[in-house]
C-alpha atoms as a PDB file:
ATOM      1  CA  UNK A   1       0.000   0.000   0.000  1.00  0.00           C
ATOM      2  CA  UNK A   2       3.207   1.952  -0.211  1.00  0.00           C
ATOM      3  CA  UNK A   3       2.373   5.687  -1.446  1.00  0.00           C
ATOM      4  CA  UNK A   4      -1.602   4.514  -2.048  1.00  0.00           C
ATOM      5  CA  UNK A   5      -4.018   7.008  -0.037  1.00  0.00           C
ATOM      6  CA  UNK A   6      -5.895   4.726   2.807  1.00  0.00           C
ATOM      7  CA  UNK A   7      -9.513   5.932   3.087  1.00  0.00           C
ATOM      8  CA  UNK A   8     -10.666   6.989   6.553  1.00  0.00           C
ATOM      9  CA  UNK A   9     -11.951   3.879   8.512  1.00  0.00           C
ATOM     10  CA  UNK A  10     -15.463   5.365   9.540  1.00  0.00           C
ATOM     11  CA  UNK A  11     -15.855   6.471   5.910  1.00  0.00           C
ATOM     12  CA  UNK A  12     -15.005   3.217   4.234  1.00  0.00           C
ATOM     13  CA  UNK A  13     -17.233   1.211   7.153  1.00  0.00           C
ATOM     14  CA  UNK A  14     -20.205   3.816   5.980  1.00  0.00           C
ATOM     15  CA  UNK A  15     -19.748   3.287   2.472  1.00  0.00           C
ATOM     16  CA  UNK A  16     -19.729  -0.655   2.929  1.00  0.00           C
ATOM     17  CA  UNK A  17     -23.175  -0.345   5.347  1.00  0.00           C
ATOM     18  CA  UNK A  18     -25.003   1.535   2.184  1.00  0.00           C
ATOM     19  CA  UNK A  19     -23.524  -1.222  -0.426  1.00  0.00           C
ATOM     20  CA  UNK A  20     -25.396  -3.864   1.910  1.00  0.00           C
ATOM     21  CA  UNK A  21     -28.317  -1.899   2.129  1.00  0.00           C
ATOM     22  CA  UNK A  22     -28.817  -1.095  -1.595  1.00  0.00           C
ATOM     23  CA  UNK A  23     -28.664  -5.088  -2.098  1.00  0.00           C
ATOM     24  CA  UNK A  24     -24.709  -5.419  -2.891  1.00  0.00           C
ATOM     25  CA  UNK A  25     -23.844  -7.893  -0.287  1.00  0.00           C
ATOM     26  CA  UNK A  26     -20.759  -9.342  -2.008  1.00  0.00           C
ATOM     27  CA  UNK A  27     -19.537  -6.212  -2.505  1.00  0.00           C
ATOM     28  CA  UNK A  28     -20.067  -5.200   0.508  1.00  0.00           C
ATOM     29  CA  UNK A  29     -18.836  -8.467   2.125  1.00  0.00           C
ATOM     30  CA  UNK A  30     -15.229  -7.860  -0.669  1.00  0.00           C
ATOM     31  CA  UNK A  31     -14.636  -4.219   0.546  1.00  0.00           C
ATOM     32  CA  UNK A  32     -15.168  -5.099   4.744  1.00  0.00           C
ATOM     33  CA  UNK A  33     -12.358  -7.691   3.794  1.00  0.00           C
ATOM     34  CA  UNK A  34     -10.075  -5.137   2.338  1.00  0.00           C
ATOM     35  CA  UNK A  35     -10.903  -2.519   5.452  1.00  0.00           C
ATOM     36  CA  UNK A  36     -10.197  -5.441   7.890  1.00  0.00           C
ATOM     37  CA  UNK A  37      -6.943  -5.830   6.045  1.00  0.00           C
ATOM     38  CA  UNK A  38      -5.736  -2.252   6.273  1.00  0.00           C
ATOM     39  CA  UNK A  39      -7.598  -1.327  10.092  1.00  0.00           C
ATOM     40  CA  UNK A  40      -7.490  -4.791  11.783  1.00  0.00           C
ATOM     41  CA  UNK A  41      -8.542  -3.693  14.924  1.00  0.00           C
ATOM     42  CA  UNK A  42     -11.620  -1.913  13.752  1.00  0.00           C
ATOM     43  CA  UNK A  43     -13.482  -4.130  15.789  1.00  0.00           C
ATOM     44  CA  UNK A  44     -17.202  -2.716  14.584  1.00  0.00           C
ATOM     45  CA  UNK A  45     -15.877  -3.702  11.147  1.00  0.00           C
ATOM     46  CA  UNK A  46     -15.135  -7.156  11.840  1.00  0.00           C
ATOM     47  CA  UNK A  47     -18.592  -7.506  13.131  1.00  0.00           C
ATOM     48  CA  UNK A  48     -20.834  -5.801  10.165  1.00  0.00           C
ATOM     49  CA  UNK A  49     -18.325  -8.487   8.387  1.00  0.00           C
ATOM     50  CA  UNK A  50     -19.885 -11.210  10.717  1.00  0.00           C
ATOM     51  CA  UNK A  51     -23.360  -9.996  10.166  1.00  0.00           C
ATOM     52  CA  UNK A  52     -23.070  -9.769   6.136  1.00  0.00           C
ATOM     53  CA  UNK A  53     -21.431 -13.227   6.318  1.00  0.00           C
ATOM     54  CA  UNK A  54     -23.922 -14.817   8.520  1.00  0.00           C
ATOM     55  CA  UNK A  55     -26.617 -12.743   5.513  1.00  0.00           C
ATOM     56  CA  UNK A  56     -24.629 -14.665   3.055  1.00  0.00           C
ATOM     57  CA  UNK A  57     -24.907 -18.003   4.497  1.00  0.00           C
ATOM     58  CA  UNK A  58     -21.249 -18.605   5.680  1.00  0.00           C
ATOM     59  CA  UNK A  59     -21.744 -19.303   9.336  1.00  0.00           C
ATOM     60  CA  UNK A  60     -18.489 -19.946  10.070  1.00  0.00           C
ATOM     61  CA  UNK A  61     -16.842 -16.716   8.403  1.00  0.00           C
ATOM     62  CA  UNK A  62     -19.786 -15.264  10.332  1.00  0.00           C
ATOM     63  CA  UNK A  63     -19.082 -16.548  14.073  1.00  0.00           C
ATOM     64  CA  UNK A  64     -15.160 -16.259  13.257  1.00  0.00           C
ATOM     65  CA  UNK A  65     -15.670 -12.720  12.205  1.00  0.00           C
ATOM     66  CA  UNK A  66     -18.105 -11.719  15.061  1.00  0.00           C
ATOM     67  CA  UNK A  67     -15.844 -13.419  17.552  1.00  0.00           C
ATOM     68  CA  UNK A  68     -13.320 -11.252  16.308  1.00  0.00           C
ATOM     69  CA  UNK A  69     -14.892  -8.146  16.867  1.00  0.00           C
ATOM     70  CA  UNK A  70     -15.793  -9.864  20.840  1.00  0.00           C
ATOM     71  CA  UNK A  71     -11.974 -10.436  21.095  1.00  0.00           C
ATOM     72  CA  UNK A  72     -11.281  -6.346  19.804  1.00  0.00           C
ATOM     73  CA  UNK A  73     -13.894  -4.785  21.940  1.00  0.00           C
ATOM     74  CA  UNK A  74     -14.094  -7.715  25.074  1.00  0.00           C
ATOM     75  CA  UNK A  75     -15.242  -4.667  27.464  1.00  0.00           C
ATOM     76  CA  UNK A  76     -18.377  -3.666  25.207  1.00  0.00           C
ATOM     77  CA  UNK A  77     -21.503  -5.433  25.436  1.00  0.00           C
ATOM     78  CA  UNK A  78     -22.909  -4.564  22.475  1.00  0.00           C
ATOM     79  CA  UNK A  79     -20.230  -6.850  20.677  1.00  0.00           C
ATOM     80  CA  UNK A  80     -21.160 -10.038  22.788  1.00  0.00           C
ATOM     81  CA  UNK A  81     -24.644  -9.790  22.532  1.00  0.00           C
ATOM     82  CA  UNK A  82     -24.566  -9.291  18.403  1.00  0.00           C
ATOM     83  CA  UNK A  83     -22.118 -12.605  18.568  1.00  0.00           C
ATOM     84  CA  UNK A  84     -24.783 -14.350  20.318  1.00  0.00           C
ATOM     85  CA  UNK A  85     -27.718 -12.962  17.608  1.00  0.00           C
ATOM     86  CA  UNK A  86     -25.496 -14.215  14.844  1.00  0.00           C
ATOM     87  CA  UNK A  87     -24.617 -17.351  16.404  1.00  0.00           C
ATOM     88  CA  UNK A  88     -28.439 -17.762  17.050  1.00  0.00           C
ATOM     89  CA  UNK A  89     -29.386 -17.215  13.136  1.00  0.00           C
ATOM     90  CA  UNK A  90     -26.204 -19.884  12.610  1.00  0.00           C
ATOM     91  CA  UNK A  91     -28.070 -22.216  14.788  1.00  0.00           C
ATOM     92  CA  UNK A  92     -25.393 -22.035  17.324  1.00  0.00           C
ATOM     93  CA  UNK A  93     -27.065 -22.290  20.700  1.00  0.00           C
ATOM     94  CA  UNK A  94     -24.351 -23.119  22.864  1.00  0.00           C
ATOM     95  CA  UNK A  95     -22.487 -20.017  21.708  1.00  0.00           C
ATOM     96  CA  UNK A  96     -25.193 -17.925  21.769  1.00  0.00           C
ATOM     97  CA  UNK A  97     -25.771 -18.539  25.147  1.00  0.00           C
ATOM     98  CA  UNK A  98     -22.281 -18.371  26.446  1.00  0.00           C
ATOM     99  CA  UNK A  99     -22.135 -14.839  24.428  1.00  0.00           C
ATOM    100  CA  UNK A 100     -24.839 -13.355  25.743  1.00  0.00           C
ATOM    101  CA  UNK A 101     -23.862 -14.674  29.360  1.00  0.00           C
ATOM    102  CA  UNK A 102     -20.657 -12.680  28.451  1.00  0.00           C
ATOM    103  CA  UNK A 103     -22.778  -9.795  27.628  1.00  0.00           C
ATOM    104  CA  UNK A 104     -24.653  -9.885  30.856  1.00  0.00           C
ATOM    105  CA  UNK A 105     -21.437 -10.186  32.976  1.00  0.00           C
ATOM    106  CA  UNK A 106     -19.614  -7.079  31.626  1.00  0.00           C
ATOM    107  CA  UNK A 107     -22.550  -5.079  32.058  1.00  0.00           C
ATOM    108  CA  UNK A 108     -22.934  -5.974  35.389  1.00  0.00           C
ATOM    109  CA  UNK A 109     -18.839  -5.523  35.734  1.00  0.00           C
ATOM    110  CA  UNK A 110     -19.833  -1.947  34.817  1.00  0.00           C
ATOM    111  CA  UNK A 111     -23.096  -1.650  37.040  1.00  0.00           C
ATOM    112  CA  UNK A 112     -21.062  -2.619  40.213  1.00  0.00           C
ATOM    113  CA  UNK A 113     -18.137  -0.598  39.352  1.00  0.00           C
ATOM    114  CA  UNK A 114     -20.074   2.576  38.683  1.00  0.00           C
ATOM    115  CA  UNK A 115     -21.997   1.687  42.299  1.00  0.00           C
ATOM    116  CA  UNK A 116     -18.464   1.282  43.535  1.00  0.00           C
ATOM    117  CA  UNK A 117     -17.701   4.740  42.236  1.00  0.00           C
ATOM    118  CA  UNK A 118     -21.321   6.840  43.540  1.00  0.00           C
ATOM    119  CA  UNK A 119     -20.112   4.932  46.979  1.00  0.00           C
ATOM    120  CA  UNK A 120     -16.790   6.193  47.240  1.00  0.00           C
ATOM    121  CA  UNK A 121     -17.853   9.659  46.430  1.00  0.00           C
ATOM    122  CA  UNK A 122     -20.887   9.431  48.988  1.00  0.00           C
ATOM    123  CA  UNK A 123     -18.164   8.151  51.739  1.00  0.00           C
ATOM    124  CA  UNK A 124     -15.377  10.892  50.379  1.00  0.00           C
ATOM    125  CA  UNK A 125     -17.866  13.643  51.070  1.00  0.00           C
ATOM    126  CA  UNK A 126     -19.125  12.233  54.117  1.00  0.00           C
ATOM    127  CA  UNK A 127     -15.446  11.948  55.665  1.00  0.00           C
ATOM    128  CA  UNK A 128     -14.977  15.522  53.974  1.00  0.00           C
ATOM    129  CA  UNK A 129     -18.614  16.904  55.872  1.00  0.00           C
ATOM    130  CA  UNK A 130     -17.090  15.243  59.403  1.00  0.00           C
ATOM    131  CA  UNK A 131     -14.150  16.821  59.316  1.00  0.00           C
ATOM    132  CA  UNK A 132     -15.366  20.519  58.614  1.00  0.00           C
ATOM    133  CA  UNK A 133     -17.554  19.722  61.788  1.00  0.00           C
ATOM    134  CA  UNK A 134     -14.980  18.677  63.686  1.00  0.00           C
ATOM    135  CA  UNK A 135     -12.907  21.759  62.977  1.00  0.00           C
ATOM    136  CA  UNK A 136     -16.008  24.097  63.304  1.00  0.00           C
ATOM    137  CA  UNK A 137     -16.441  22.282  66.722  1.00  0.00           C
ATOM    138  CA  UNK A 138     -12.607  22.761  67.589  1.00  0.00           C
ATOM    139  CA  UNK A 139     -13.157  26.504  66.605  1.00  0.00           C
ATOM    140  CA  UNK A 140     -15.970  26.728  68.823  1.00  0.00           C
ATOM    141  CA  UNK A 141     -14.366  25.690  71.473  1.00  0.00           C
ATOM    142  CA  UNK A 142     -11.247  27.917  71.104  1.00  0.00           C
ATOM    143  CA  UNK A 143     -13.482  31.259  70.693  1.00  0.00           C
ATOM    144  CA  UNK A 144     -15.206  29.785  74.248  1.00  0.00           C
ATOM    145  CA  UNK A 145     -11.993  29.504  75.503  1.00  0.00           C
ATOM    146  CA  UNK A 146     -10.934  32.734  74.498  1.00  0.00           C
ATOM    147  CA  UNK A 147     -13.989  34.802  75.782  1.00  0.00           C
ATOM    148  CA  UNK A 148     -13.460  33.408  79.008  1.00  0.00           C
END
């Protein structure tokens, strides 16, 4: 590719969405091999290659592709639970499943963290309210001290 212009990855991803959409799936399927080739760790193009592939009937380009795209984005739902829809359509139950349990367990990875987070803040401000009291109360007591 020495000296050839590479086309922007969102671009080239758009362009191969409207081919599939206006009924070009092989072309579609041909130019999200080449963009794969050039931006490997486009993960969201590895799985619109999964989904055209699974649309063209080769389920195993399709779950190798989707899987892919898991293996790219592991921390992104959204990845796992599109594996498990293709691997339903390629009559894959047993990786369905185990992709959408994957699905389910970063999300909840992400539900307890944020919890984690709104706790430490709650506990950070109550330490931080304490304290001001405590030195309000210690200032008290030295202006009591003083007037007496």
């Amino acid at each position: 590719m020495s000296g050839a212009t590479v086309k922007d990855k969102v671009e080239w991803y758009d362009e191969c969405v409207a081919l599939q959409q206006d009924g070009e799936l092989a072309t579609a399927v041909s130019e999200l091999r080449k963009l794969v080739d050039v931006y490997p760790d486009y993960g969201l193009a590895w799985l619109a290659l999964g989904v055209f592939l699974q649309q063209k009937g080769d389920e195993d380009g399709a779950l190798e592709s989707t899987q892919k795209a898991c293996e790219l984005e592991q921390d992104d739902p959204f990845y796992f639970t599109a594996l498990s829809a293709v691997a339903i359509k390629c009559g894959n139950h047993e990786h369905a499943e185990a992709a959408l349990m994957r699905a389910q367990e970063i999300r909840f990875a992400a539900q307890m963290k944020k919890m984690n987070e709104l706790r430490d803040k709650e506990l950070a401000a109550r330490e931080r309210r304490d304290r001001e009291r405590a030195e309000q109360e210690a200032n008290e007591g030295l202006d009591e001290a003083k007037s007496e």
